[in-house]
Protein backbone atom coordinates (compact mmCIF):
# COMPACT_ATOMS: atom_id res chain seq x y z
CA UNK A 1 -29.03 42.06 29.60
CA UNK A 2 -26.63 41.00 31.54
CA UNK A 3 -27.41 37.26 32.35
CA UNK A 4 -28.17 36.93 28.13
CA UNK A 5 -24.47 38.30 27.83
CA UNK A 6 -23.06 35.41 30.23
CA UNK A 7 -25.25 33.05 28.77
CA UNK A 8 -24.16 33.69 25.39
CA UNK A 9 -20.27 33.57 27.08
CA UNK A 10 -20.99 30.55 28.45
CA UNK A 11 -22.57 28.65 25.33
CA UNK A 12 -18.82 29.93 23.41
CA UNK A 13 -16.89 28.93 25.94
CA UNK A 14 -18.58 25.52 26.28
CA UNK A 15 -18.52 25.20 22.35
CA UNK A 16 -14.89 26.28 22.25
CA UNK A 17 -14.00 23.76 24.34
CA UNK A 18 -15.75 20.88 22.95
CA UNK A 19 -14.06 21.66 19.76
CA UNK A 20 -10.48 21.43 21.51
CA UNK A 21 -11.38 18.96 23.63
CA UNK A 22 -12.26 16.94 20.02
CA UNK A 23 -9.29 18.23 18.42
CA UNK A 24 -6.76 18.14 21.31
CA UNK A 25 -4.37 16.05 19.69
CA UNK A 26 -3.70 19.08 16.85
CA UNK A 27 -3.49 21.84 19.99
CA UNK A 28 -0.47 23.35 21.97
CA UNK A 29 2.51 21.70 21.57
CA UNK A 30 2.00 19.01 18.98
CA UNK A 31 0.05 21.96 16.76
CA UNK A 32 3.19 23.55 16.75
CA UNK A 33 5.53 20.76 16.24
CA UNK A 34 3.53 19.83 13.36
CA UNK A 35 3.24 23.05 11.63
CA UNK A 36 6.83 24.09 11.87
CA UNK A 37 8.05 20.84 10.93
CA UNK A 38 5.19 21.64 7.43
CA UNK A 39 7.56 24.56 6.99
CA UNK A 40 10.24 22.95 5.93
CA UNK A 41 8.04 20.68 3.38
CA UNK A 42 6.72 19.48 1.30
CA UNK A 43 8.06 15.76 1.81
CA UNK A 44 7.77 12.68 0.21
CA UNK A 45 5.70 10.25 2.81
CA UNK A 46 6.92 7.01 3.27
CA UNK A 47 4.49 4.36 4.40
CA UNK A 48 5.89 0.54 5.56
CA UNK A 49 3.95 -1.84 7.21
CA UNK A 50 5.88 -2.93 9.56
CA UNK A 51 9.46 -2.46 12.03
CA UNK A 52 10.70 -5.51 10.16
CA UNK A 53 10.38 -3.83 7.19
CA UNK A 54 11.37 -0.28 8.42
CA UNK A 55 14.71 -1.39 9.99
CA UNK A 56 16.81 -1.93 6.76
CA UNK A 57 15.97 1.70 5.87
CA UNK A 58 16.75 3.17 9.36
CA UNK A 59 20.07 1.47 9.01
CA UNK A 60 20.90 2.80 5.40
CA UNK A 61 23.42 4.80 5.00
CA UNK A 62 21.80 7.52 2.73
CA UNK A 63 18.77 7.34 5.07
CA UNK A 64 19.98 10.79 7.66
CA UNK A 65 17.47 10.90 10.41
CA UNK A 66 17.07 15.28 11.50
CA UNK A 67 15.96 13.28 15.14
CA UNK A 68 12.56 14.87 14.78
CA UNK A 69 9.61 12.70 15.76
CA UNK A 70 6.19 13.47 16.38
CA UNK A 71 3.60 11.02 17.61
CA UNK A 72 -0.17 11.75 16.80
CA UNK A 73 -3.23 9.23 16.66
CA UNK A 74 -1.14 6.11 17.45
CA UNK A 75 1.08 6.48 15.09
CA UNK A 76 5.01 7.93 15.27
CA UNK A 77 5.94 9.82 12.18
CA UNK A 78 9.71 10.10 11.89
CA UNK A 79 11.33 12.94 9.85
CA UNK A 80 14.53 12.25 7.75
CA UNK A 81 16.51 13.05 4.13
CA UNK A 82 17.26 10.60 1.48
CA UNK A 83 20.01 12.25 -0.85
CA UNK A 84 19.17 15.11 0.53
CA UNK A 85 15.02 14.99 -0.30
CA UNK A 86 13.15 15.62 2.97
CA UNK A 87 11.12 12.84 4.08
CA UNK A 88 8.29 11.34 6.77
CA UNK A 89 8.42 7.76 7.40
CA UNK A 90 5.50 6.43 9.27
CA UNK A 91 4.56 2.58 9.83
CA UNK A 92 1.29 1.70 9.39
CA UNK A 93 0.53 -1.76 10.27
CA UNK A 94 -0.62 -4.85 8.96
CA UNK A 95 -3.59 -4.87 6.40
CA UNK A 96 -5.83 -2.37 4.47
CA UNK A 97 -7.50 -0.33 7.19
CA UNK A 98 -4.33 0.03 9.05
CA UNK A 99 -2.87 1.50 5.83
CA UNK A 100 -5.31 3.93 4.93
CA UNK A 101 -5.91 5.42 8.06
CA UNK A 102 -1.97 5.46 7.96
CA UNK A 103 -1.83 7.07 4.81
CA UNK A 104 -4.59 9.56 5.52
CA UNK A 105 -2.77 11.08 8.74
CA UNK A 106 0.07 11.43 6.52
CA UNK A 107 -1.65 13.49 3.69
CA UNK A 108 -3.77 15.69 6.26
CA UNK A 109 -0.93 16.54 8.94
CA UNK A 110 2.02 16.78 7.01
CA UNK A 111 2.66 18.55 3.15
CA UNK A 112 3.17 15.62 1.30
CA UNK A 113 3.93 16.13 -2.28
CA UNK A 114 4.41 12.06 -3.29
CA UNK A 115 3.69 8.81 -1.23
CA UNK A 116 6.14 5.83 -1.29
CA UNK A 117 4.87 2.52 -0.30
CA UNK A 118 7.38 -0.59 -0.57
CA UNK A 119 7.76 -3.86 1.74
CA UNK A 120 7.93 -7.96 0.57
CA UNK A 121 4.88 -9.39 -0.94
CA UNK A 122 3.55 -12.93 -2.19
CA UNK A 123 3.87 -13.91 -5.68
CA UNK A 124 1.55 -15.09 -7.92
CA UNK A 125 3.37 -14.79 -11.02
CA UNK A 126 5.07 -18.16 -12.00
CA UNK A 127 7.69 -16.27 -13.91
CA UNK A 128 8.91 -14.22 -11.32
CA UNK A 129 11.26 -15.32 -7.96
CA UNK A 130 12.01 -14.69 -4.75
CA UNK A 131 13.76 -11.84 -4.00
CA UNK A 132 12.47 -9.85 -7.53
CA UNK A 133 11.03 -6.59 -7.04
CA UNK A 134 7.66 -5.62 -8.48
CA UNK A 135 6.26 -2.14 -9.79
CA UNK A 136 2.63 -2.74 -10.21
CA UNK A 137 1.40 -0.42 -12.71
CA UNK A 138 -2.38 -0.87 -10.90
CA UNK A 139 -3.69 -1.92 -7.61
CA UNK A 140 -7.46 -3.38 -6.63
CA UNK A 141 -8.82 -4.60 -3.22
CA UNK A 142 -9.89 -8.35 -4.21
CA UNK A 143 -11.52 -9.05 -1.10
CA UNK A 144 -15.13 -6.59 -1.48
CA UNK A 145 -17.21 -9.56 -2.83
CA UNK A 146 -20.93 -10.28 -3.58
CA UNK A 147 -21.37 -13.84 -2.00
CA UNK A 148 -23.87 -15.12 -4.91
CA UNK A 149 -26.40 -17.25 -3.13
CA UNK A 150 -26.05 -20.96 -3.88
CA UNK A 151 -28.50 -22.31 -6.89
CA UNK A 152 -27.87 -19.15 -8.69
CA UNK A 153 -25.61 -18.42 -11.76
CA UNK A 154 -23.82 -16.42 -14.13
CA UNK A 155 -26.56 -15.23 -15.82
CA UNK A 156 -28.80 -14.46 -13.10
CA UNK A 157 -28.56 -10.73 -11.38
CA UNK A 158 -27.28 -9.86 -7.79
CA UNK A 159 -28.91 -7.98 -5.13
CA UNK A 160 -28.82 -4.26 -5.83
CA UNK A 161 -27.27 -4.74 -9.33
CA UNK A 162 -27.15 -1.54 -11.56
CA UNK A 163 -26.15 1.91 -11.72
CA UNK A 164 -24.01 2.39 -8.43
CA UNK A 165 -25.00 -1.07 -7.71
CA UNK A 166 -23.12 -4.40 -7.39
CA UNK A 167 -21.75 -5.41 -10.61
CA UNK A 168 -21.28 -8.55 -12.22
CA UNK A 169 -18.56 -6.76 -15.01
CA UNK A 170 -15.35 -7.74 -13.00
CA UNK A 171 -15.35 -10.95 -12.75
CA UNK A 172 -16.07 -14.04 -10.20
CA UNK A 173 -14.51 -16.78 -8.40
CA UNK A 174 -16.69 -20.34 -8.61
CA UNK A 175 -15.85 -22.18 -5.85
CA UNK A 176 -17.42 -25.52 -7.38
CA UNK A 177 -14.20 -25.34 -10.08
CA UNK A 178 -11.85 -26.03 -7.09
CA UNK A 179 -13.65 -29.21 -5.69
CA UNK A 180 -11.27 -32.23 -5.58
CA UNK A 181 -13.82 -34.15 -6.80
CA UNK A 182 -15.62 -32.28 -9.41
CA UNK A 183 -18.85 -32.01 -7.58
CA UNK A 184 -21.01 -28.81 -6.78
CA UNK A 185 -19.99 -26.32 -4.13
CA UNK A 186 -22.61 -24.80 -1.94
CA UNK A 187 -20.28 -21.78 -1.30
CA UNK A 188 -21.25 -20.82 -4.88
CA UNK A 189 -19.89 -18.26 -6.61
CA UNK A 190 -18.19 -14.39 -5.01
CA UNK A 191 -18.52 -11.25 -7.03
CA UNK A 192 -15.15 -9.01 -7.37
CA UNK A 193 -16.49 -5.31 -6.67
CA UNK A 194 -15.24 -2.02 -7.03
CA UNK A 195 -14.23 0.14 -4.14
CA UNK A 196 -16.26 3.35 -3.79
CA UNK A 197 -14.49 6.38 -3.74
CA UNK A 198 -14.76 9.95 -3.18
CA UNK A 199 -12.16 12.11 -4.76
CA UNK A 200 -11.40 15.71 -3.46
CA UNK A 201 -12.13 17.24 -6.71
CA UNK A 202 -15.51 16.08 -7.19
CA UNK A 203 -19.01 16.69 -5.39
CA UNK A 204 -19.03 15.31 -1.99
CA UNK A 205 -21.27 12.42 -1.17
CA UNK A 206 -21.49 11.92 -5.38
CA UNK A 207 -20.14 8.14 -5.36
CA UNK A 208 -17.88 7.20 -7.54
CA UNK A 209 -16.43 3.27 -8.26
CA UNK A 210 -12.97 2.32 -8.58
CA UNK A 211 -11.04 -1.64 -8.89
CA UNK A 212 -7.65 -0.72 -10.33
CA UNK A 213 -5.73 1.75 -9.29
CA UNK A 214 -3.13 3.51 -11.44
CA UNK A 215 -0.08 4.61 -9.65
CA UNK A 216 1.49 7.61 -10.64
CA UNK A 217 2.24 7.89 -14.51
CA UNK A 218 5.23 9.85 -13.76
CA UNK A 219 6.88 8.00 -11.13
CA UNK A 220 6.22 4.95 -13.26
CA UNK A 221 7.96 6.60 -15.78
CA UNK A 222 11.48 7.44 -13.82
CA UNK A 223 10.92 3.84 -12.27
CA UNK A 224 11.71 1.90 -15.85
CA UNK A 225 15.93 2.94 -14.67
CA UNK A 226 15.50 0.97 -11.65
CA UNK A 227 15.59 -2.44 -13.86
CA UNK A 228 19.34 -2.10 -14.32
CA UNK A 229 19.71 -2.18 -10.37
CA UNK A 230 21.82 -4.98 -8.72
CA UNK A 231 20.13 -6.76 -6.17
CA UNK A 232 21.08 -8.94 -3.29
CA UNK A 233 20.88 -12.93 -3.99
CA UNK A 234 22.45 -14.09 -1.26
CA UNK A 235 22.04 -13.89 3.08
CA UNK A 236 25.06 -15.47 3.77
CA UNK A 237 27.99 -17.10 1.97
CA UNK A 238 26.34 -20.35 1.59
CA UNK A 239 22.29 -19.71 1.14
CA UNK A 240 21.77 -17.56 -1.95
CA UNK A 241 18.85 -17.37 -4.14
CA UNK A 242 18.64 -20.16 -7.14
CA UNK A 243 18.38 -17.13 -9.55
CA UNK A 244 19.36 -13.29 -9.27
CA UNK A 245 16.75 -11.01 -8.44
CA UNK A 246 15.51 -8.47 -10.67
CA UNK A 247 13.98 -5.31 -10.54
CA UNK A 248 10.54 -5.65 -12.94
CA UNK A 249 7.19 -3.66 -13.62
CA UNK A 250 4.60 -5.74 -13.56
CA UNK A 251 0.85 -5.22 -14.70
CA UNK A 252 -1.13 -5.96 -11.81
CA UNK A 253 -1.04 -6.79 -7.89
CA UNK A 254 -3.78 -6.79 -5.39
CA UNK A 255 -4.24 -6.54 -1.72
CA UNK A 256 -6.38 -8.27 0.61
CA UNK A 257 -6.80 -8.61 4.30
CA UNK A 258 -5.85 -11.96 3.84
CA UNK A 259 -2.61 -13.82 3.79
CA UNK A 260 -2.27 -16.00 0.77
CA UNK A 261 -0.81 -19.38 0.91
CA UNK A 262 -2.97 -20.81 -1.39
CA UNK A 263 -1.61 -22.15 -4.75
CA UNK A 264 -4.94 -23.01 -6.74
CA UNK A 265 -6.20 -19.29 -5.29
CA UNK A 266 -2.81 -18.04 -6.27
CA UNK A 267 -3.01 -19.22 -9.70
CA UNK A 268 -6.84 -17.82 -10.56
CA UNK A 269 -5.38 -14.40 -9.55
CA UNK A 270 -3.29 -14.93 -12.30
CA UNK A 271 -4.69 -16.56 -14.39
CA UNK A 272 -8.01 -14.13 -14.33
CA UNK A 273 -6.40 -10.55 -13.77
CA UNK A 274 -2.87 -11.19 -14.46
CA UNK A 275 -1.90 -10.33 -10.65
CA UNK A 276 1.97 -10.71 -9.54
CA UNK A 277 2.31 -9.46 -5.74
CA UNK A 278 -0.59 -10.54 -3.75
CA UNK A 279 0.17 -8.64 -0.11
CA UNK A 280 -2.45 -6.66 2.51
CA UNK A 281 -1.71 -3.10 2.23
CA UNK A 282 -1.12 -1.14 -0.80
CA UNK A 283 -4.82 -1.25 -1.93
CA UNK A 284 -4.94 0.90 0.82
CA UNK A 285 -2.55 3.77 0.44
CA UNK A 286 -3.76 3.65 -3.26
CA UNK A 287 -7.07 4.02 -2.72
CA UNK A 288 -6.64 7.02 -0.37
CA UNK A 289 -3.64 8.69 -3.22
CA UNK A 290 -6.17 7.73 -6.01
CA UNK A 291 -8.96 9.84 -3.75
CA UNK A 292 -6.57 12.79 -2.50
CA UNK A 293 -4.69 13.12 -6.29
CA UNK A 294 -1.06 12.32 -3.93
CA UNK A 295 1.05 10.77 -6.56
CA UNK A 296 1.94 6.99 -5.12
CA UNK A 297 4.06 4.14 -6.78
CA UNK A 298 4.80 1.08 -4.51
CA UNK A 299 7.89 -1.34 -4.35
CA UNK A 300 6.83 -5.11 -3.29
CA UNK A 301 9.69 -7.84 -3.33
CA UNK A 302 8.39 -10.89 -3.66
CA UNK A 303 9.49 -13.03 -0.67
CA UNK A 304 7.79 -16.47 -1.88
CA UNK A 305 5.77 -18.33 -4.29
CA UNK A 306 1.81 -18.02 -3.05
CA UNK A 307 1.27 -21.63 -1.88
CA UNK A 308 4.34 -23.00 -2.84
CA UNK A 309 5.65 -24.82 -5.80
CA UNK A 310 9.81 -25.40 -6.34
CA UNK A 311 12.37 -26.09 -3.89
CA UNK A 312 12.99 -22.53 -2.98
CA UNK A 313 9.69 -21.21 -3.85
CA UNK A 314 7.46 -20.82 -0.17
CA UNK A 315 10.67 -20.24 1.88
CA UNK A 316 9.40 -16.61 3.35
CA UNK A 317 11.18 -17.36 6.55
CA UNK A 318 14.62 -17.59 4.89
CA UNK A 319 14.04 -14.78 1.82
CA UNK A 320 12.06 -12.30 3.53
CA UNK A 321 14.95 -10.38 5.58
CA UNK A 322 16.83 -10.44 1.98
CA UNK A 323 13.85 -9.39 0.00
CA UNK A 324 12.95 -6.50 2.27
CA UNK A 325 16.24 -5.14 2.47
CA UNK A 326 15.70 -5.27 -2.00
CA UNK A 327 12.90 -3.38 -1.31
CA UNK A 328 14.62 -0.37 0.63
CA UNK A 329 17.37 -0.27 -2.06
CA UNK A 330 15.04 0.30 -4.98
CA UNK A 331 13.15 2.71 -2.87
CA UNK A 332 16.19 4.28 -1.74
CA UNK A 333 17.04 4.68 -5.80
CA UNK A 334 13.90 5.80 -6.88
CA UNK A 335 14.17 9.11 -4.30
CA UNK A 336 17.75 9.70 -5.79
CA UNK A 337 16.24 9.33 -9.57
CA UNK A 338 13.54 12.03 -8.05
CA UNK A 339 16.45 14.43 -6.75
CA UNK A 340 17.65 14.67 -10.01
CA UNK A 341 21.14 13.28 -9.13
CA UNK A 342 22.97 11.91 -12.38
CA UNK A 343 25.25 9.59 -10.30
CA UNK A 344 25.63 5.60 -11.55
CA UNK A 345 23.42 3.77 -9.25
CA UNK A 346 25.20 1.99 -6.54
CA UNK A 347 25.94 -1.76 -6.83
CA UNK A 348 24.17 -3.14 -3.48
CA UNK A 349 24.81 -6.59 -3.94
């Protein structure tokens, strides 16, 4: 009797501590950093890609840090108010993986009641400029492709086409239209799929397809009074932007672990889905909001023209420090419009 009643305390122990062994990071002392700093939730999560992009809100002046940071999972989640809403600001990284698994910490750690995702983008929208700042009304992931293989068409089927399948409803790129000199490609044709997704209110392991993303009706809503915002045109007294930037809401952009530079690729986004910021991230922290039912909205200033174009149009070197700090002020706006605060906007140019 005895040795089955050690056994039996030695299989519990040993399970016990696998399971904190495999969950250390959420025991002792970062446990109960994290759930007391949940206490004072629910926050709005802010997710950047990168320092460069993080610095201009660090340094703004209704950005008030409460010096509370907690690291978990390789990433550093940084606790703050913005006009006096609580926040978590967290970078993620470049590109889509980077930003979901960003985005997912956020939502599972912390009580997150809205996720904010801004930075500078590419543009692919002749009528826009540099230094403009896009509301997408939907996000895809334009990079999950069926490479067709070469001698086949339109009209014929893909592998694993149907229900659940590949799809041939989205659209395609045909390489052969962007030869110089007319002739046949053997790179063919590639697909544009839909992501699958898995959304917490339905049955698990049920799939579920998903291209564009809406953000958040709501927050699209209160975003329409950011268009009367002010925005920087100029980094210095003698290099200024050839037209004054603009707060917009555009139809469509798309992500892409890719960084564009391309004008004829640049112009069939366009062209075919009516895409305006062309980036590497948000696809990501919409597809995990679309799947956890987080409301999301992102802010993208456009820091060049895709591929170039006009004088002023591919200089990301010179723009990109202005149009990131465009894209902190309309985020910093947008949580003030949230707080409810009747205030005039401030002029930030």
């Amino acid at each position: 009797m005895f040795r089955n009643i050690f056994s039996t305390f030695i299989y519990v122990l040993i399970f016990v501590t696998s399971q904190e062994q495999a969950n250390s990071a959420l025991h002792g002392t970062t446990k109960k950093r994290v759930d007391e700093a949940n206490k004072k939730g629910p926050y709005l999560g802010l997710v950047i890609p990168n320092m460069f992009e993080m610095n201009p809100l660090l340094n703004n002046p209704q950005y008030k840090s409460t010096k509370l940071v907690i690291d978990y999972a390789g990433r550093r989640f940084r606790f703050g108010n913005i006009y006096n809403k609580p926040v978590i600001l967290v970078m993620s990284g470049m590109g889509m993986v980077n930003a979901a698994v960003a985005t997912q910490l956020l939502l599972s750690l912390f009580e997150i009641k809205g996720v904010i995702h801004y930075g500078i983008a590419g543009n692919a929208n002749p009528n826009l400029n540099i230094g403009d700042v896009t509301i997408a009304q939907y996000w895809s992931h334009s990079a999950l492709w069926n490479w067709q293989r070469y001698g086949d068409g339109p009209e014929d089927p893909l592998p694993f086409e149907g229900e659940g399948g590949f799809t041939r409803e989205i659209g395609y790129l045909k390489f052969g239209s962007y030869s110089s000199n007319g002739d046949d490609n053997m790179l063919n044709n590639v697909w544009y799929q839909a992501e699958e997704v898995y959304p917490v209110d339905a049955t698990p392991e049920q799939t579920q397809q998903a291209f564009w993303i809406p953000v958040d009706s709501n927050y699209l809503s209160i975003s329409k009074a950011l268009e009367k915002l002010k925005l920087e045109d100029c980094i210095n007294a003698t290099t200024c932007l050839s037209e004054p930037p603009k707060v917009t809401t555009v139809q469509r952009g798309t992500s892409a672990n890719v960084y564009l530079d391309n004008a004829a690729y640049r112009s069939f986004l366009y062209n075919k889905f009516n895409i305006s910021p062309v980036e590497m991230e948000s696809a990501g922290v919409a597809l995990i909001c679309y799947q956890q039912k987080v409301p999301f909205i992102t802010f993208r200033a456009l820091s060049d023209l895709a591929g170039g174009g006009s004088a002023t149009s591919n200089e990301a070197d010179t723009f990109s420090g202005l149009s990131a700090n465009n894209s902190v002020v309309v985020t910093v706006e947008f949580i003030k419009l949230l707080d409810g605060y009747n205030r005039k906007m401030l002029n930030y140019a």
